[in-house]
N, C-alpha and C. Protein backbone atom coordinates (compact mmCIF):
# COMPACT_ATOMS: atom_id res chain seq x y z
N UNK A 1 24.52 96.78 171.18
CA UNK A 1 25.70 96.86 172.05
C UNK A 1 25.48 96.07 173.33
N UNK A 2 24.22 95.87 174.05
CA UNK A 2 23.99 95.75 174.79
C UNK A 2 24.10 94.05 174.86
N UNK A 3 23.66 93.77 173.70
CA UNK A 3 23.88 91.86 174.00
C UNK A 3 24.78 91.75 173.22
N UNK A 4 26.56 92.11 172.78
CA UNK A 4 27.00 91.98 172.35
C UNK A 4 27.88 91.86 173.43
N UNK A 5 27.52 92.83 174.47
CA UNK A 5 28.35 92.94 176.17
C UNK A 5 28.06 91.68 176.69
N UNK A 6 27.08 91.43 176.57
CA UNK A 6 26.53 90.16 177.35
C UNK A 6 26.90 88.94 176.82
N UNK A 7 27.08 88.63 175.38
CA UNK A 7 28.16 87.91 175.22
C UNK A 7 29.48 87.30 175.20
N UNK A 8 30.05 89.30 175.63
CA UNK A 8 30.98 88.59 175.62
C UNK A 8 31.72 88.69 177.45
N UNK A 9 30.79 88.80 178.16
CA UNK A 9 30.69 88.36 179.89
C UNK A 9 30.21 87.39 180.09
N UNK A 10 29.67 86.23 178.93
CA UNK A 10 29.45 84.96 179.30
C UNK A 10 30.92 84.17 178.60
N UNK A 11 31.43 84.97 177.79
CA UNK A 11 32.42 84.42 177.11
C UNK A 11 33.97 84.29 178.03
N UNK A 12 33.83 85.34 178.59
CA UNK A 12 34.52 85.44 179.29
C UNK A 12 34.37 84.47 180.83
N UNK A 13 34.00 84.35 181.04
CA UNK A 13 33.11 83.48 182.11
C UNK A 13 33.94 81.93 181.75
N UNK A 14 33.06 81.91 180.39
CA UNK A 14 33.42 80.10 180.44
C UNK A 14 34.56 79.77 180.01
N UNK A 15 35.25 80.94 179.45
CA UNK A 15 36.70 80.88 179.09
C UNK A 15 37.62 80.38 180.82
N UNK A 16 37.12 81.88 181.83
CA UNK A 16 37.75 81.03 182.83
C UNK A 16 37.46 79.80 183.41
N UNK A 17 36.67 79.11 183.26
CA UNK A 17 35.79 77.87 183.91
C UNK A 17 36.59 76.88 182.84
N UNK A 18 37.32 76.80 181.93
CA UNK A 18 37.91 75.79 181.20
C UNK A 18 39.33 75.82 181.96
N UNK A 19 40.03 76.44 182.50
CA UNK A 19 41.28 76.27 182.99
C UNK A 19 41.42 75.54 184.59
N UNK A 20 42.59 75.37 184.92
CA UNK A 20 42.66 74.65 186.81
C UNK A 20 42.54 75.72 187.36
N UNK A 21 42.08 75.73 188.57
CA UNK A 21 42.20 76.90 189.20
C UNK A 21 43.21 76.18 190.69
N UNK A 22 43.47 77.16 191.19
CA UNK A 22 44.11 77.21 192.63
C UNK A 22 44.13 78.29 193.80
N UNK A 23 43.66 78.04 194.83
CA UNK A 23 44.03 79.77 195.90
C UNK A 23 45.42 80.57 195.77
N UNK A 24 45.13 81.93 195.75
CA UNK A 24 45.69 82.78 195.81
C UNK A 24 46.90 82.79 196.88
N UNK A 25 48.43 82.89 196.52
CA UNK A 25 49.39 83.08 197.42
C UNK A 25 50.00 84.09 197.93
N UNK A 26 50.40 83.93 199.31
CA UNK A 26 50.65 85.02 199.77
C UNK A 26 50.42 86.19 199.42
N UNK A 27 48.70 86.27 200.15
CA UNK A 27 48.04 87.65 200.20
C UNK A 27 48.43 88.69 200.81
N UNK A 28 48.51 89.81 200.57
CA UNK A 28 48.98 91.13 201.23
C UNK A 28 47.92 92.33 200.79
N UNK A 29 48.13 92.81 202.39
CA UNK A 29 46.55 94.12 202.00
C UNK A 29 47.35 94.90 201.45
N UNK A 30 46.87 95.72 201.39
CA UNK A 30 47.30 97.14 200.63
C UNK A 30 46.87 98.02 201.44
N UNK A 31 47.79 99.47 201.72
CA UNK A 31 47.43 100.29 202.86
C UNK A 31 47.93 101.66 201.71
N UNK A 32 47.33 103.08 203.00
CA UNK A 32 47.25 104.07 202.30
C UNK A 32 49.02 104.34 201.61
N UNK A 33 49.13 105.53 200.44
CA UNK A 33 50.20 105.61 199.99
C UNK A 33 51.29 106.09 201.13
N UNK A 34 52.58 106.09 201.09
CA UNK A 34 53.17 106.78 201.58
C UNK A 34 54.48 107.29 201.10
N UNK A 35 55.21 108.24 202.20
CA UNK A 35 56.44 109.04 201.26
C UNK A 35 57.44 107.96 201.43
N UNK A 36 58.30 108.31 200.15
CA UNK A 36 59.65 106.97 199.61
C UNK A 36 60.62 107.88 201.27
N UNK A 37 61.44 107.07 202.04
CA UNK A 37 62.05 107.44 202.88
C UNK A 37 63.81 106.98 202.74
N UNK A 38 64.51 107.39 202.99
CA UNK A 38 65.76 106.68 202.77
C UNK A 38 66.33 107.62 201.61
N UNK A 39 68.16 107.82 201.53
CA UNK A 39 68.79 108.38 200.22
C UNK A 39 68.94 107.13 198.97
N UNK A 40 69.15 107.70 197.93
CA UNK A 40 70.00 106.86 197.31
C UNK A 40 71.14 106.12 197.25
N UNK A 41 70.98 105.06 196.59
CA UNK A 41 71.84 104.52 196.99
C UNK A 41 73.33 104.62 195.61
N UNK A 42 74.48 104.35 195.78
CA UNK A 42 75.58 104.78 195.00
C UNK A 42 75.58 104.34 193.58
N UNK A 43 74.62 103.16 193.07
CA UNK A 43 74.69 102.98 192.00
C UNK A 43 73.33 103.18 191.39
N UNK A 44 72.96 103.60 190.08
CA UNK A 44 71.97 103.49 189.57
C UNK A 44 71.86 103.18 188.65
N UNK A 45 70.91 101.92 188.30
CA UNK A 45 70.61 100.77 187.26
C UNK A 45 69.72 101.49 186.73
N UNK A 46 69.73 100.52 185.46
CA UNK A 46 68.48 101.08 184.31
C UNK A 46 67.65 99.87 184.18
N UNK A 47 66.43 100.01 184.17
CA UNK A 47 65.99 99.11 183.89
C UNK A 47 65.78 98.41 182.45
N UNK A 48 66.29 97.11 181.88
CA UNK A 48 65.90 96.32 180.92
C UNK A 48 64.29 95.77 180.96
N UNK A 49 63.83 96.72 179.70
CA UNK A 49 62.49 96.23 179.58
C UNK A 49 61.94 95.23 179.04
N UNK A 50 63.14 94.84 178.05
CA UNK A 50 63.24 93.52 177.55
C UNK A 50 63.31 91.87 177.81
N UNK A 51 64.37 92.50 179.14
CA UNK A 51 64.06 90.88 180.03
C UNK A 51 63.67 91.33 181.51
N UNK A 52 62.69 92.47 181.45
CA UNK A 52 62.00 92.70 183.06
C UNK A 52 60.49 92.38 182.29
N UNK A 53 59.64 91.75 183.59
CA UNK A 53 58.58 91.20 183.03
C UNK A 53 57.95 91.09 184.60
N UNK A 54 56.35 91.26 184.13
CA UNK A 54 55.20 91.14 185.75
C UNK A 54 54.40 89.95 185.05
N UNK A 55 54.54 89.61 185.44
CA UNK A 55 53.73 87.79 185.29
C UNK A 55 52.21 87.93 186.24
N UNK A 56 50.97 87.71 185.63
CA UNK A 56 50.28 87.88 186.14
C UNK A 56 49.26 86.66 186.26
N UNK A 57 48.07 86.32 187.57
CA UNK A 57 47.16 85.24 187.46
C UNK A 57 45.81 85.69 187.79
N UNK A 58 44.73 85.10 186.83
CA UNK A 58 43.64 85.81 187.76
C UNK A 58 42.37 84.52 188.06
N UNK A 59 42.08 84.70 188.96
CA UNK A 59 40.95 83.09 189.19
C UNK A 59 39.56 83.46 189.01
N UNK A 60 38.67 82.51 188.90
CA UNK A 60 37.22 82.22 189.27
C UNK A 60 37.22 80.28 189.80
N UNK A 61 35.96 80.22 190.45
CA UNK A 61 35.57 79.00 190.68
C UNK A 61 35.64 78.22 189.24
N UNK A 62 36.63 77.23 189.54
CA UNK A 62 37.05 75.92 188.46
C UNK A 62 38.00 76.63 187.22
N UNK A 63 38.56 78.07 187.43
CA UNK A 63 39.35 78.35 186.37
C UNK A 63 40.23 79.01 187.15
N UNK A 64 41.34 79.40 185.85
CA UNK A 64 42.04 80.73 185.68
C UNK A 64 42.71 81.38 184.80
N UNK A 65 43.63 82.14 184.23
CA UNK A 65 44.22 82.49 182.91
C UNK A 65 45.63 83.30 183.87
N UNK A 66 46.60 83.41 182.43
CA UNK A 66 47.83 83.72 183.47
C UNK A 66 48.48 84.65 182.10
N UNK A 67 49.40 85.79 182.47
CA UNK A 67 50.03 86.32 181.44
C UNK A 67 50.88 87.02 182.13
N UNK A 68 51.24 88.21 181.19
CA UNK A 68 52.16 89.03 181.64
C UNK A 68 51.55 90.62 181.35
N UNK A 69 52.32 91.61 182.01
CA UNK A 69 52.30 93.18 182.02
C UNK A 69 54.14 93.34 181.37
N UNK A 70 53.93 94.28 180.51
CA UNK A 70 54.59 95.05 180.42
C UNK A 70 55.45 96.28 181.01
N UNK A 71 56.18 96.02 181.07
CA UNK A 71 57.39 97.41 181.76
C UNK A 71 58.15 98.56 180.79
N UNK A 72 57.18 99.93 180.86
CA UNK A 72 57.80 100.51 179.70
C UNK A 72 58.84 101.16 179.98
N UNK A 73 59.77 101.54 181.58
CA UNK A 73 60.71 102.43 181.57
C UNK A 73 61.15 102.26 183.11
N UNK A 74 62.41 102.27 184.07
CA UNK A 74 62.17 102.50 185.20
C UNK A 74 63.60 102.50 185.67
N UNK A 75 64.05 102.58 187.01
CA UNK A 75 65.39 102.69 187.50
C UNK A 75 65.34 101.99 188.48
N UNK A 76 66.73 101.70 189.36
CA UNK A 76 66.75 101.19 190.78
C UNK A 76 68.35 101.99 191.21
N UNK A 77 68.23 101.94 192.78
CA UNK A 77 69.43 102.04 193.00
C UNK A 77 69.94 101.24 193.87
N UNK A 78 71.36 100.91 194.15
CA UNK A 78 71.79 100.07 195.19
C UNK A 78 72.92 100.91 195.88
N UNK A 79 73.48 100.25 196.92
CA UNK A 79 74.33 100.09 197.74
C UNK A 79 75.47 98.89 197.48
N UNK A 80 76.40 98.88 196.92
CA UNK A 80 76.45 97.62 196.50
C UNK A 80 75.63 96.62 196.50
N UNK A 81 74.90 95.35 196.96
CA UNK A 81 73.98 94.74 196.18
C UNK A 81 72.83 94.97 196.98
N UNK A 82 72.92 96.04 198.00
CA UNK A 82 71.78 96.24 198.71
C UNK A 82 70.51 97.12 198.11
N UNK A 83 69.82 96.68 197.26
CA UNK A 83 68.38 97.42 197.06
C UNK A 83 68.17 98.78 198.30
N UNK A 84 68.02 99.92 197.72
CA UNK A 84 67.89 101.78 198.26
C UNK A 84 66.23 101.90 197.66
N UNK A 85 66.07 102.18 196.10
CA UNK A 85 65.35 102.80 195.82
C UNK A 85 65.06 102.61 194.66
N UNK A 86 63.73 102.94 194.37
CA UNK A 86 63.50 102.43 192.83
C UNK A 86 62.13 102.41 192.29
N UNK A 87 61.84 102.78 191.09
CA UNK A 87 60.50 103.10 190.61
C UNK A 87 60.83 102.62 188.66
N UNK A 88 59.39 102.09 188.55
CA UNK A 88 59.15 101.61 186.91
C UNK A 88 57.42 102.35 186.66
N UNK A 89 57.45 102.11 185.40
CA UNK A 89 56.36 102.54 184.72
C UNK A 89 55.64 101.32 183.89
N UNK A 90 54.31 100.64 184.56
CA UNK A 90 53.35 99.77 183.64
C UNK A 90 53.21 100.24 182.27
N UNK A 91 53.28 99.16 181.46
CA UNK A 91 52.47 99.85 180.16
C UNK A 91 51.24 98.91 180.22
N UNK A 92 50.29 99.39 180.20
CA UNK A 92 48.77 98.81 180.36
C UNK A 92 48.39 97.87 178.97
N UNK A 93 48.87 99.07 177.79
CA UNK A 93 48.67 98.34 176.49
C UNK A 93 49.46 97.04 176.46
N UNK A 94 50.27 96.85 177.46
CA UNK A 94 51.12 95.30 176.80
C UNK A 94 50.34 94.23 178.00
N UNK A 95 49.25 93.97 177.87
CA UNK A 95 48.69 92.86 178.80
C UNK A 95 48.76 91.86 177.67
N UNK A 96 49.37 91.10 178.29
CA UNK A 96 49.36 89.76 176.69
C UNK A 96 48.95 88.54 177.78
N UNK A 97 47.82 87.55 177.26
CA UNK A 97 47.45 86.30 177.55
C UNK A 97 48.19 85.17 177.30
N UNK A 98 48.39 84.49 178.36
CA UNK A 98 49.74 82.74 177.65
C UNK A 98 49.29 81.59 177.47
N UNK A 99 47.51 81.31 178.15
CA UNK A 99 47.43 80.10 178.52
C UNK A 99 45.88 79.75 177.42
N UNK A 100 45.20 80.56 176.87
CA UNK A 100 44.44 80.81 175.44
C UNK A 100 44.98 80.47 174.02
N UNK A 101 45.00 79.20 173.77
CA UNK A 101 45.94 79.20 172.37
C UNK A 101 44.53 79.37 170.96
N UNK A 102 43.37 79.68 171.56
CA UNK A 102 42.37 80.20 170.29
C UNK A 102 43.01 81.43 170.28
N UNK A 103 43.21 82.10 168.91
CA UNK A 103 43.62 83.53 169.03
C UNK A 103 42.39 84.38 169.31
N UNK A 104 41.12 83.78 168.79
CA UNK A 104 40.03 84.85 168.62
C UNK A 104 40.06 84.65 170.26
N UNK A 105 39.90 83.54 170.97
CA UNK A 105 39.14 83.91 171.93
C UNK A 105 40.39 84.37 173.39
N UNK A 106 41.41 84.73 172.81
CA UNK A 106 42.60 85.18 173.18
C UNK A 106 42.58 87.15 173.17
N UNK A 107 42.54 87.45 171.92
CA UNK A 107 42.31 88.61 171.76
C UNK A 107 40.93 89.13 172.67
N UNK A 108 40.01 88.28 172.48
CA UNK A 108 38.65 88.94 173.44
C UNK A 108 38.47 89.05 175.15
N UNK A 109 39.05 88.20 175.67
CA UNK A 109 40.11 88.24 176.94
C UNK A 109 41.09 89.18 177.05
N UNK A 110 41.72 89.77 176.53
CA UNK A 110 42.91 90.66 176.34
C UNK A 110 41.95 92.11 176.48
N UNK A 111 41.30 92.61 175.29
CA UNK A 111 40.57 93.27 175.02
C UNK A 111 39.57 93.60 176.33
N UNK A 112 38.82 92.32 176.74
CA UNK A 112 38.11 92.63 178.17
C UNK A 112 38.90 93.15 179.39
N UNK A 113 40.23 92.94 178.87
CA UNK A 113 41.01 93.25 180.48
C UNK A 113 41.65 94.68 179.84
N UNK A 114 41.38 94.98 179.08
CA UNK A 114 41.48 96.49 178.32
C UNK A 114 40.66 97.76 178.79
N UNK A 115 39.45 96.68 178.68
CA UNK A 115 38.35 97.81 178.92
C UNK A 115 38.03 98.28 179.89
N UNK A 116 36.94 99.40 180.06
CA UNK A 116 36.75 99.92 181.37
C UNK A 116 36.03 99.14 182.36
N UNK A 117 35.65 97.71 181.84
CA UNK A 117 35.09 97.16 183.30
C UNK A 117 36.61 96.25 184.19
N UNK A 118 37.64 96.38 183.58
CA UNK A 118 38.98 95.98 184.16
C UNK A 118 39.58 97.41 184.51
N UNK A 119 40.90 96.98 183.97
CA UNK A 119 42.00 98.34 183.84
C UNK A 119 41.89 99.72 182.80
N UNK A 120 40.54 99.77 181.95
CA UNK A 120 40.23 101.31 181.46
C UNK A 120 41.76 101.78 181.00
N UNK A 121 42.16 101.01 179.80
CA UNK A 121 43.72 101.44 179.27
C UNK A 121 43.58 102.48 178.37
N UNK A 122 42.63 102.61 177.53
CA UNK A 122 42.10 103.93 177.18
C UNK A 122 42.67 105.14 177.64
N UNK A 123 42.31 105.09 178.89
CA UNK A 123 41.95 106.16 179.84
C UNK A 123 43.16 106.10 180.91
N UNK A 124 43.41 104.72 180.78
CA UNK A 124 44.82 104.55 181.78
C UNK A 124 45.83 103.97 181.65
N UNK A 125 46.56 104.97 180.53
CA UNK A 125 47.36 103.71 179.55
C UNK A 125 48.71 103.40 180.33
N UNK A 126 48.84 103.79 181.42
CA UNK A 126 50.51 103.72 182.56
C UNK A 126 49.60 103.71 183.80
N UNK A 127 50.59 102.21 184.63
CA UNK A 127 50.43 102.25 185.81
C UNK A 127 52.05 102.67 186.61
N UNK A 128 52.41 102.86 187.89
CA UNK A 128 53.71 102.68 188.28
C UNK A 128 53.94 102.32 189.48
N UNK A 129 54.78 101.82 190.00
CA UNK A 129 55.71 100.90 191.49
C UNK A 129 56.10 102.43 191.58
N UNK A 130 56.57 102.92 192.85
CA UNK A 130 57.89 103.68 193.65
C UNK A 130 57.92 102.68 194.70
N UNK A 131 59.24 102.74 194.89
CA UNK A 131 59.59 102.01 196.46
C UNK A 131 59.77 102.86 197.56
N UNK A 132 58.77 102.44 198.45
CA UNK A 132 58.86 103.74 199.56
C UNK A 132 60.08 103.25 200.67
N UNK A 133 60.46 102.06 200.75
CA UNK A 133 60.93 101.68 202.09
C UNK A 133 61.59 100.16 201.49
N UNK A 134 63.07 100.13 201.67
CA UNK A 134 63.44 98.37 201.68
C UNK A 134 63.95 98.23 202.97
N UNK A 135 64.30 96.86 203.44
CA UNK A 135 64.62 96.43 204.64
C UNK A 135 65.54 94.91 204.40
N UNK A 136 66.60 95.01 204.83
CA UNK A 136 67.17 93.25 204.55
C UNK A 136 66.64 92.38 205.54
N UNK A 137 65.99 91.55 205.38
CA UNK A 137 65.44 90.60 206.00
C UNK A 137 66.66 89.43 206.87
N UNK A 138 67.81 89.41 206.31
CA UNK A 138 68.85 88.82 207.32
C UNK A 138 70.29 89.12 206.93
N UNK A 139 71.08 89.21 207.15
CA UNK A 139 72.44 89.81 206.86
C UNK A 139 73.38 88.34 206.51
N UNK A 140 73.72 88.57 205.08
CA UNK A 140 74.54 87.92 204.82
C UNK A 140 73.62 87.02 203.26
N UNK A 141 72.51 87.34 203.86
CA UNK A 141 71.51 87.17 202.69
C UNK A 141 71.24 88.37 201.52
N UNK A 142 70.82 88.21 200.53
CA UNK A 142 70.40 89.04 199.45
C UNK A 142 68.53 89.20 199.33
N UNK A 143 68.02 88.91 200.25
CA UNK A 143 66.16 89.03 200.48
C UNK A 143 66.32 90.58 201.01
N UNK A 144 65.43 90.95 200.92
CA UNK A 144 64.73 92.20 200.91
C UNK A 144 63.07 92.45 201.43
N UNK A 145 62.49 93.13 202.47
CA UNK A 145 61.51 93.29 202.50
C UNK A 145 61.07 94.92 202.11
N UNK A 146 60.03 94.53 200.82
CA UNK A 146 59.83 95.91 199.38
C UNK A 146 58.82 96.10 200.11
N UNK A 147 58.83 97.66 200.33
CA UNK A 147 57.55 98.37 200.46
C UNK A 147 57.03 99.54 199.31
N UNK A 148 56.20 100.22 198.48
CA UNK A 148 55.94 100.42 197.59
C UNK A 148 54.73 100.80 197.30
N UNK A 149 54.67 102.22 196.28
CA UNK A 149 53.06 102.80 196.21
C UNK A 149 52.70 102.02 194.98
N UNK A 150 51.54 101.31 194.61
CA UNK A 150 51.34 100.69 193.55
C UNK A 150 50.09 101.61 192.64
N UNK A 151 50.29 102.32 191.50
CA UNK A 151 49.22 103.54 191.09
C UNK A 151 48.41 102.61 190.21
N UNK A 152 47.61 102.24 189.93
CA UNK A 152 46.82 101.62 188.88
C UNK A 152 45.52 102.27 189.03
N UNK A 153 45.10 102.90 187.53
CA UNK A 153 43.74 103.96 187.32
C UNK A 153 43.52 104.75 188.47
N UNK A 154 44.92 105.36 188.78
CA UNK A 154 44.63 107.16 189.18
C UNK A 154 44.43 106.45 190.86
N UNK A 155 44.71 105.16 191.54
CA UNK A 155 44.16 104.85 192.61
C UNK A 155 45.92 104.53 193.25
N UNK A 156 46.27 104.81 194.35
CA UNK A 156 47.70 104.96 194.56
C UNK A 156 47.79 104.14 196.51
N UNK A 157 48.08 102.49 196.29
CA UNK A 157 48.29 101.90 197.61
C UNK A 157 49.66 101.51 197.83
N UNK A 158 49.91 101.49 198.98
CA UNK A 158 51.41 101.03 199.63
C UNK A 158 51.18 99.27 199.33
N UNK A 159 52.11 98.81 199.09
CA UNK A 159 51.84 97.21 199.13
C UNK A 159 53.39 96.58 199.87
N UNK A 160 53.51 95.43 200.38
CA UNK A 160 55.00 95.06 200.66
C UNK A 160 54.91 93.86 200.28
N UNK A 161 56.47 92.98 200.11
CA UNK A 161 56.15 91.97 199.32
C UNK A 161 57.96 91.42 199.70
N UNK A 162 58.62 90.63 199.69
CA UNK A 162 59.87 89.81 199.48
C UNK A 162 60.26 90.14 197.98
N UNK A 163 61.47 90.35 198.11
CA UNK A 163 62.48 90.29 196.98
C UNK A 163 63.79 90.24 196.88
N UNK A 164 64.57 89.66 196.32
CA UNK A 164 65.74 89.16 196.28
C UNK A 164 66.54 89.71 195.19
N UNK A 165 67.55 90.11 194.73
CA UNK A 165 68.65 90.74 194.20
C UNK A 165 70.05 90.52 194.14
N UNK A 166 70.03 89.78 192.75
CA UNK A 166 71.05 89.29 192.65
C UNK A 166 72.17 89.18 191.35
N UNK A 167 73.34 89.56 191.19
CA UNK A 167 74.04 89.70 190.07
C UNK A 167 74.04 88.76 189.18
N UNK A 168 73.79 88.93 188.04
CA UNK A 168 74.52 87.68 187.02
C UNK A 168 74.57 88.88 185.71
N UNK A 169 76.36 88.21 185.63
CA UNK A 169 76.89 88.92 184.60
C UNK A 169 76.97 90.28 184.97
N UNK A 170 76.10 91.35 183.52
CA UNK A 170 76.55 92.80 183.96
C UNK A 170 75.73 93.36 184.14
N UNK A 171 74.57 92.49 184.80
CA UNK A 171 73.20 93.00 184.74
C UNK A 171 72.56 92.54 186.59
N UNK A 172 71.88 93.29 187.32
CA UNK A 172 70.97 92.95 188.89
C UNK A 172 69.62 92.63 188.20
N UNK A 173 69.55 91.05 188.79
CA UNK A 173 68.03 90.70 188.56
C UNK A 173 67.43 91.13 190.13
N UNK A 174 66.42 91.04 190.27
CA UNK A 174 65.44 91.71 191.28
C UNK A 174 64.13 91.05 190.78
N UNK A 175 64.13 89.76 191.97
CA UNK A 175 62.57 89.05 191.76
C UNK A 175 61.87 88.79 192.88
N UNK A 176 60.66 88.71 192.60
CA UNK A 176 59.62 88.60 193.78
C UNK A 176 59.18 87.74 194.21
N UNK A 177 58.77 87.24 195.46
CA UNK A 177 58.18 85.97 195.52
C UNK A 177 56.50 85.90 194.74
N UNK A 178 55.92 85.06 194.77
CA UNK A 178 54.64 85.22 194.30
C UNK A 178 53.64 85.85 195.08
N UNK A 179 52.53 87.02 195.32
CA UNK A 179 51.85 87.62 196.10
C UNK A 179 50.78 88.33 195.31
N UNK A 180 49.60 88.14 196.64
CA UNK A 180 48.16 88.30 195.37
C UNK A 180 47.69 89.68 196.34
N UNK A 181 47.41 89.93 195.32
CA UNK A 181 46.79 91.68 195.83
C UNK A 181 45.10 91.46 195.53
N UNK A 182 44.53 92.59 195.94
CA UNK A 182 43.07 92.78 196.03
C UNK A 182 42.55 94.17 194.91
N UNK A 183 42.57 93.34 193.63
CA UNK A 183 42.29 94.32 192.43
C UNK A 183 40.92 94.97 192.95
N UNK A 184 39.80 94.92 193.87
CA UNK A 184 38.88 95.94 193.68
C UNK A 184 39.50 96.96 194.56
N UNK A 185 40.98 96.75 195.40
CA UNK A 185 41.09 98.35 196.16
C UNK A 185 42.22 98.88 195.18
N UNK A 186 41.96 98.70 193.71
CA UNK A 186 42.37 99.62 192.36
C UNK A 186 41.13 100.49 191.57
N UNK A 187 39.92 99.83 192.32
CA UNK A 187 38.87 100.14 191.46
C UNK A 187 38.75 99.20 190.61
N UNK A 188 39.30 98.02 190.28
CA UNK A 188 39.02 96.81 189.00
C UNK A 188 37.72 95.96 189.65
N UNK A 189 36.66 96.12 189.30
CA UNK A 189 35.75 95.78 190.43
C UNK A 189 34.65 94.55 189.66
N UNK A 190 35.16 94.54 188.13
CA UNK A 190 34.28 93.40 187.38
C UNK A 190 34.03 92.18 188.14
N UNK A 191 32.91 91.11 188.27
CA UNK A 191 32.53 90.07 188.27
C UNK A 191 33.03 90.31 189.90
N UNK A 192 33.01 91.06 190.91
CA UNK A 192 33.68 90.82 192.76
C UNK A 192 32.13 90.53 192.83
N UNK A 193 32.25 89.69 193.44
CA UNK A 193 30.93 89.10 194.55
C UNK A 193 30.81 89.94 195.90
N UNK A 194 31.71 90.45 196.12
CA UNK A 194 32.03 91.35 197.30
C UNK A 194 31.61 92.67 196.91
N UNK A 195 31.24 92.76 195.76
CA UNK A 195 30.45 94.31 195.31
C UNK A 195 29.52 94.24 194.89
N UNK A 196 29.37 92.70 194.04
CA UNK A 196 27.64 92.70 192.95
C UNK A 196 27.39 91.77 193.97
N UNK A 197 26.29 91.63 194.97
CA UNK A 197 26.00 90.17 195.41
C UNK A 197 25.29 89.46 195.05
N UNK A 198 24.61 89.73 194.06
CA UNK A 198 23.77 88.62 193.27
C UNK A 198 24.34 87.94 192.11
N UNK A 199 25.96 87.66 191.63
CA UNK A 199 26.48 87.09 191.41
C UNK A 199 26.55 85.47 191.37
N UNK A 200 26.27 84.72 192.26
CA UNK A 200 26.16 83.34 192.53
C UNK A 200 27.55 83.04 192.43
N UNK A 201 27.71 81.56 191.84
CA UNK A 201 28.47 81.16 191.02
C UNK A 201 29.46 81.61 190.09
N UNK A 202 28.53 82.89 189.39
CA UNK A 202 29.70 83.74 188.10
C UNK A 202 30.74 84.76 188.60
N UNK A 203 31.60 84.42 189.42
CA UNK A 203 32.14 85.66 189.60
C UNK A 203 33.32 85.40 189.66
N UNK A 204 34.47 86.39 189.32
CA UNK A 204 36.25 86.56 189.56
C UNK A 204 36.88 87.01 190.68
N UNK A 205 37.65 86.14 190.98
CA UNK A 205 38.03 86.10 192.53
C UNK A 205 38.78 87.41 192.54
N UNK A 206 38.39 88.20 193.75
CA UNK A 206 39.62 89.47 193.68
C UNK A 206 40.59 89.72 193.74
N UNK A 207 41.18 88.49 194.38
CA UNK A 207 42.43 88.20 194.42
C UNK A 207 43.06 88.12 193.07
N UNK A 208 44.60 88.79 192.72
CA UNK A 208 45.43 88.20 191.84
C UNK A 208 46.61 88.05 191.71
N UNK A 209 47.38 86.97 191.42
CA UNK A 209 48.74 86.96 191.67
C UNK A 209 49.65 87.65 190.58
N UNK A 210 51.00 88.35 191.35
CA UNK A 210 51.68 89.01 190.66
C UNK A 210 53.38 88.41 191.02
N UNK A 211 53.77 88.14 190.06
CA UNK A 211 55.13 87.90 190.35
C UNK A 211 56.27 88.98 189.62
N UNK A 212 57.04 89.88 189.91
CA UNK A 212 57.98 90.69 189.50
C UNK A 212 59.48 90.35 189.24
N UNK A 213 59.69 90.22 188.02
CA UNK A 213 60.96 89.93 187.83
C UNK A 213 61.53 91.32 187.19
N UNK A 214 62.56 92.07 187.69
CA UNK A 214 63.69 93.01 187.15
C UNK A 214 64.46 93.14 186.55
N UNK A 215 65.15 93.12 185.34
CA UNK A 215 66.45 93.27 184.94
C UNK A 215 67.04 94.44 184.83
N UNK A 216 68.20 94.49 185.74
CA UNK A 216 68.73 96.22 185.44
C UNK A 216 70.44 96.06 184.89
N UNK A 217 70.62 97.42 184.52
CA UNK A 217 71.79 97.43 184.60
C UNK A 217 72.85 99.11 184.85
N UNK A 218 73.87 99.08 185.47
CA UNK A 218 74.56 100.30 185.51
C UNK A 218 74.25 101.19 184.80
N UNK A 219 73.54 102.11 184.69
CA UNK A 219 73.34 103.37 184.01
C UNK A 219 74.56 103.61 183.47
């Protein structure tokens, strides 16, 4: 078992070292949880899990890999098009890889971000958003400044982030700008140089980008 691990943390390694890499955008800390404040608002959407999607990126020196999370269930409410309130549910099991076209070495990437030295889906098969706090960033505009407890493996931070909300058809999309969070204050603490320091060279940046796209519609 033991050099079967070790294979496949070198595998993983040079898998990211084959892709471009780039710095992390618009970073945002993460602070303690807090209570959702504000009523509801008059309408309440359902969320489409079908065309709502979390687009995800993760780096090392000279790489990176990019995919998506899954959304298994969630709501929003508005004010006419003003974003109130709103909470979804991760499904952990749907981490799917985009930029791996080996399947084997696709599935073993997937699988590593399965396990307990990542997100422990086993053990933590739902993560979830609540929105504690929105704010319109200018009047007459549809931006939004999202504030929000983010729960991933039992670990629960406030995060804020830009988002915009906007009708088409019979459905409110609700998307995010791009913003990279700090996976070891989830506990995801594999390959941080900032925790193992004898790392060198081999290690995964903590940073990762998340982009949120919504689809809802009138309950």
């Amino acid at each position: 078992m033991k050099t079967y691990n070790s294979y496949l943390a070198i595998l993983i390694l040079l898998v990211f070292a084959s892709c471009n890499s780039k710095p992390g955008k618009n970073k945002i800390e993460a602070s303690a949880a807090q209570t959702a404040v504000g009523t509801a608002g008059s309408q309440k959407l359902l969320v489409d899990t079908l065309k709502s999607t979390i687009a995800w990126q993760g780096f090392k020196p000279g790489g990176s890999h990019h995919g998506t999370l899954g959304i298994k269930s969630g709501e929003l409410t508005l004010e006419g098009t003003e974003l109130k309130t709103g909470t979804f549910v991760l499904d952990m099991n749907k981490i799917v890889n985009q930029d791996l076209t080996d399947q084997t070495m696709n599935a073993k990437l997937v699988g590593h971000l399965k396990s307990p030295d990542f997100f422990d889906v086993a053990k933590y098969p739902e993560g979830k958003f609540t929105i504690t706090k929105t704010e319109k960033l200018k009047e007459g505009t549809n931006k939004f400044r999202v504030s929000g407890n983010l729960t991933l493996k039992e670990v629960t931070k406030n995060i804020s982030f830009e988002m915009s909300v906007s009708k088409v058809g019979d459905s409110f999309i609700a998307k995010t700008a791009t913003f990279t969070i700090d996976r070891t204050q989830w506990g995801v603490n594999y390959g941080s140089k900032n925790i193992f320091k004898d790392l060198k060279d081999s290690f995964i940046n903590d940073g990762m980008e998340i982009t949120i796209t919504i689809a809802a519609k009138i309950a």
